[in-house]
Each structure stands twice: as structure tokens, then as C-alpha cells.
Protein backbone atom coordinates (compact mmCIF):
# COMPACT_ATOMS: atom_id res chain seq x y z
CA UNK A 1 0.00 0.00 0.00
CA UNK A 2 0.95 3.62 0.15
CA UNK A 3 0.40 7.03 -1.23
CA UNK A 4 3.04 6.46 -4.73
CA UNK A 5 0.92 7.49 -7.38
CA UNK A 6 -2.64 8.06 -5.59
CA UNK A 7 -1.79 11.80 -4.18
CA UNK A 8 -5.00 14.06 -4.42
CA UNK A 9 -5.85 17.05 -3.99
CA UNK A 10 -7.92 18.70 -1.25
CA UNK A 11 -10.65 16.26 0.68
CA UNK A 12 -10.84 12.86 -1.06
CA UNK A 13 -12.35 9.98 0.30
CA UNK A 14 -11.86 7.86 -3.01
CA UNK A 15 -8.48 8.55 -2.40
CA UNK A 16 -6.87 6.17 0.29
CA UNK A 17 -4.42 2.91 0.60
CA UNK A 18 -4.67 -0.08 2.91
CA UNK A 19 -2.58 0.74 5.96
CA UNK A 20 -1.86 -0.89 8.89
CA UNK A 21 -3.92 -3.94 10.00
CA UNK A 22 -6.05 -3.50 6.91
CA UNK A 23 -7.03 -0.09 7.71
CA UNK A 24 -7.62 3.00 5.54
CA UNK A 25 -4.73 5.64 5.43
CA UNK A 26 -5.74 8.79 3.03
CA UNK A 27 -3.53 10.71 0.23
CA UNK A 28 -5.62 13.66 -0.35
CA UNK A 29 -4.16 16.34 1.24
CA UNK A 30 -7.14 16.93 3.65
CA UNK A 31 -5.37 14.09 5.92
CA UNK A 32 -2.73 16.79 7.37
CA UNK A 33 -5.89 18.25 8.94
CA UNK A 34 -6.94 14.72 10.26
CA UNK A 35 -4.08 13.59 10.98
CA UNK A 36 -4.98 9.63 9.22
CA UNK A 37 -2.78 10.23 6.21
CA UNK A 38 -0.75 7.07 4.83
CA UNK A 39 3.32 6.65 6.05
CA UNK A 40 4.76 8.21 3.08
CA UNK A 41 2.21 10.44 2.50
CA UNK A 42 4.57 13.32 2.73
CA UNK A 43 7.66 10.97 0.89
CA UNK A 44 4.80 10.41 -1.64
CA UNK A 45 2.93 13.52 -2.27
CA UNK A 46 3.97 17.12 -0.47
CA UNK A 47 7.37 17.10 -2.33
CA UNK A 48 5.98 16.76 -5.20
CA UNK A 49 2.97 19.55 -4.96
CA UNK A 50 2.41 21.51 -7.89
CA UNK A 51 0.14 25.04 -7.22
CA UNK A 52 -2.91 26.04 -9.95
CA UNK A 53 -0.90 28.65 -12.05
CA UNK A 54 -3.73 30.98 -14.24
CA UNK A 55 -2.92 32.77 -17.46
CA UNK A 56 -3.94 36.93 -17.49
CA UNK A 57 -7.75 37.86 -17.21
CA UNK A 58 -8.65 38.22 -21.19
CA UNK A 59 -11.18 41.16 -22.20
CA UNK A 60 -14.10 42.50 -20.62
CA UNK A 61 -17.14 41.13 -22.96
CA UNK A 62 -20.18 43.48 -24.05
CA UNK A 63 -22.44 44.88 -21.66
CA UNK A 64 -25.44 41.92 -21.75
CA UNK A 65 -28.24 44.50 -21.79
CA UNK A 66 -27.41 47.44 -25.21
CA UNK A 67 -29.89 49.70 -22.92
CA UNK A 68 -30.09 49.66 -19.13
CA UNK A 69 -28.58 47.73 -16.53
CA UNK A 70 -26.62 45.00 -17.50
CA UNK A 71 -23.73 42.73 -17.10
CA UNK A 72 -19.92 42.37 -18.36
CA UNK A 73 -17.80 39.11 -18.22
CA UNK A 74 -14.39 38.36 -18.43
CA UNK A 75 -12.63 35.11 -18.01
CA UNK A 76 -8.97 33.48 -17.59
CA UNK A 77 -7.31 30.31 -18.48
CA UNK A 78 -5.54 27.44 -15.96
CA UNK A 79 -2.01 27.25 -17.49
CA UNK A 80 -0.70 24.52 -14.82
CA UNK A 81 -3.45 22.42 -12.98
CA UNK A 82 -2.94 21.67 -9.34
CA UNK A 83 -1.01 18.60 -8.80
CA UNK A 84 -0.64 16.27 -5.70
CA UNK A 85 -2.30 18.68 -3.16
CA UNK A 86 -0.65 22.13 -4.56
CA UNK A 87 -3.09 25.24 -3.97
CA UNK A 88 -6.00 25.14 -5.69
CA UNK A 89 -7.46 27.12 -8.69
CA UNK A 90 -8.64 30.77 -7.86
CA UNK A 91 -11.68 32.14 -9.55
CA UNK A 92 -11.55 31.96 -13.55
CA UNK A 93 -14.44 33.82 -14.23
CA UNK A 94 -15.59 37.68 -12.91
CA UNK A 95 -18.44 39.45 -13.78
CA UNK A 96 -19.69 43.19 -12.75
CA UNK A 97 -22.09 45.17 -13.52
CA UNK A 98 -22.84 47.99 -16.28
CA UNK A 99 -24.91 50.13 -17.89
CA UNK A 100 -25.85 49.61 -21.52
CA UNK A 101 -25.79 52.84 -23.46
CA UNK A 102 -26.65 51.94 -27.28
CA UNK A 103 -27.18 54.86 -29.80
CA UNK A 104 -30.57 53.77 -30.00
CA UNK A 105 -31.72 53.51 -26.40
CA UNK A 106 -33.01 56.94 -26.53
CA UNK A 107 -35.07 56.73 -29.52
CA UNK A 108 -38.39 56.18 -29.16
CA UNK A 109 -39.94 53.61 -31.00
């Protein structure tokens, strides 16, 4: 048993090896916190931890609404995925609010 190639990240239950006396040791690396992970769990897994790495936000979109109150988007891209309980992801998407202010929105119709 052991945590060689079964390292996950954050909480896991899917993730464990047969330990001692045929019980469950974990790899994610939620089992710091609960203190059940696997012998080599930190041989196996924390040396080799890899952090989320994100590429730069890309443009703002279009407002959603061309008159009134609306909404703008913008997103970003994961360029290295978290690996063997490195820091997760942060947020890839953002939105805020704006106000739509078409040539035509005036015009009555």
C-alpha cells in the first residue's frame, strides 16, 4: 500500500491505501488536517505539490443589456493544474455590472 501514485488534492475519500492492520490511510491532502494520512504520504505527495498557475484575465465582454442595466464578463485560463495537493485554482471567471448605453436607447420607437 501507500500514497506512490494516488496523491490528491484537497478532501478525497476515493483517495486512500490499505494501511496498517487493513485499515484505511488517506492521500488527499485533507489528511494533514486529520491527521490519518498514509506513512509516506509526505515521501509520496507534499514534495511533489504543484500550485494552480492561471494565465492573465482576457477582455471585458459586451455589456449583456445594449440599454439599461446590465452585465460584463471576463474570463482566464488554468495554465498549470494543481497537482498532488498544490493550492487550488482561484476564480476563472468575474463578472460586474454595467450600464448599456446603445445609440438607440433613446429613440423612441
Amino acid at each position: 500500500g501507500g500514497c506512490w501514485h494516488r496523491c490528491c488534492p484537497g478532501r478525497n475519500n476515493a483517495c486512500w491505501a490499505p494501511g496498517a492492520r487493513r485499515a484505511r490511510c488517506y492521500c488527499d491532502s485533507y489528511c494533514e488536517r486529520t491527521g490519518d494520512c498514509c506513512e509516506d504520504y509526505r515521501a509520496a505527495c507534499r514534495h511533489a505539490a504543484v500550485g494552480c498557475a492561471v494565465g492573465p484575465w482576457g477582455p471585458w465582454s459586451e455589456c449583456s443589456s445594449p440599454c439599461g442595466v446590465g452585465s460584463k464578463a471576463r474570463s482566464r485560463q488554468v495554465t498549470v493544474p494543481p497537482r498532488h495537493g498544490g493550492e487550488p485554482c482561484p476564480d476563472l471567471k468575474q463578472r460586474r455590472g454595467c450600464l448599456g448605453e446603445h445609440p438607440t436607447c433613446g429613440t423612441a420607437k
